[in-house]
Protein backbone atom coordinates (compact mmCIF):
# COMPACT_ATOMS: atom_id res chain seq x y z
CA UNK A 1 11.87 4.89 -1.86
CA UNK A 2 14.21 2.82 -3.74
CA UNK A 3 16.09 1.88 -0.77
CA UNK A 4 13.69 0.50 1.34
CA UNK A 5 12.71 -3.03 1.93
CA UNK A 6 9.22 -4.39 0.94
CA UNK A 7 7.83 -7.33 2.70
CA UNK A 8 6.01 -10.32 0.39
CA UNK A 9 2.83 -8.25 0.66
CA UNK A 10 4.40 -4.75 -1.13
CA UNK A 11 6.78 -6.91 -3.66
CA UNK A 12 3.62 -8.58 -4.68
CA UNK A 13 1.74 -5.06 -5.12
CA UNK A 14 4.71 -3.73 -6.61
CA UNK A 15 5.08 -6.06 -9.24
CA UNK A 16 1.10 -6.99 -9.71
CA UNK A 17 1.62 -10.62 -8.72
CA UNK A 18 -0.12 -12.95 -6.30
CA UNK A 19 1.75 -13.30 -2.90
CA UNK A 20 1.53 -17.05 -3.96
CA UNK A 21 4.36 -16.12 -7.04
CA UNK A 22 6.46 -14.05 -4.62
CA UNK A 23 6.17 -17.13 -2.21
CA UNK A 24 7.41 -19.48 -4.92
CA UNK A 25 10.37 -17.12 -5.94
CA UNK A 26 11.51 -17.48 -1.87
CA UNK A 27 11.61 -21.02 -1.57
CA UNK A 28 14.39 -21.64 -4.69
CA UNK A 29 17.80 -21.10 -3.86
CA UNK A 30 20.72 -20.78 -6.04
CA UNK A 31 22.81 -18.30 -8.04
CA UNK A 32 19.37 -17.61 -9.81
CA UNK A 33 17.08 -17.04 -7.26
CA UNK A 34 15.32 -14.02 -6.36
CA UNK A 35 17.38 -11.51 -4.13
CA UNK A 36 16.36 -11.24 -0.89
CA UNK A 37 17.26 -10.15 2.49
CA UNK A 38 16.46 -11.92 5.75
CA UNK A 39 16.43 -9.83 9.05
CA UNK A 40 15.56 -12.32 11.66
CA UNK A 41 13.06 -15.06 10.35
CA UNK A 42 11.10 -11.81 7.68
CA UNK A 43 12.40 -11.93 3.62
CA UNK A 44 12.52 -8.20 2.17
CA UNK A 45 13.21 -7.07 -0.80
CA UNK A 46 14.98 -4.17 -2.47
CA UNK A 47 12.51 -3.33 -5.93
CA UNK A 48 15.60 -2.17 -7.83
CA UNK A 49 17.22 -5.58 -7.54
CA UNK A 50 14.20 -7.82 -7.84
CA UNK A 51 13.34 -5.44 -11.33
CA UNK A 52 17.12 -6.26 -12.69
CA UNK A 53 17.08 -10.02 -11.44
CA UNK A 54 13.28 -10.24 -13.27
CA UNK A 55 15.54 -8.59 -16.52
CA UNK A 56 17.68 -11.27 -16.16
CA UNK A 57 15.13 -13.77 -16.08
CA UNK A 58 13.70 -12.73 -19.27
CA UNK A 59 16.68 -12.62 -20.94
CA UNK A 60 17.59 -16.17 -20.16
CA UNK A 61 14.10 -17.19 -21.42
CA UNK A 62 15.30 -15.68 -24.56
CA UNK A 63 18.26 -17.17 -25.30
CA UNK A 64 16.17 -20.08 -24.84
């Protein structure tokens, strides 16, 4: 399971956000921004690197 792509709708469920959040995350760009894969014009996701880029995240907000 870990290597298959999720679509907005699964990351969302996965994580227990709103679509909107997920959304959000796709539309910043930069060394920072959510990892993502496009095939064609869809944006999936691998879980295990949206879970380490979200540890990331938090850490940053820490050093803060």
């Amino acid at each position: 399971m870990n290597d298959c792509l999720l679509d907005v709708d699964e990351l969302a469920e996965s994580l227990k956000v709103r679509k909107s959040w997920v959304y959000s995350k796709t539309r910043e760009t930069g060394p920072g921004s959510i990892p993502r894969l496009m095939v064609g014009k869809y944006c999936r996701f691998r879980l295990p690197d949206v879970l380490a880029w979200l540890e990331t995240q938090n850490n940053v907000g820490e050093r803060r």
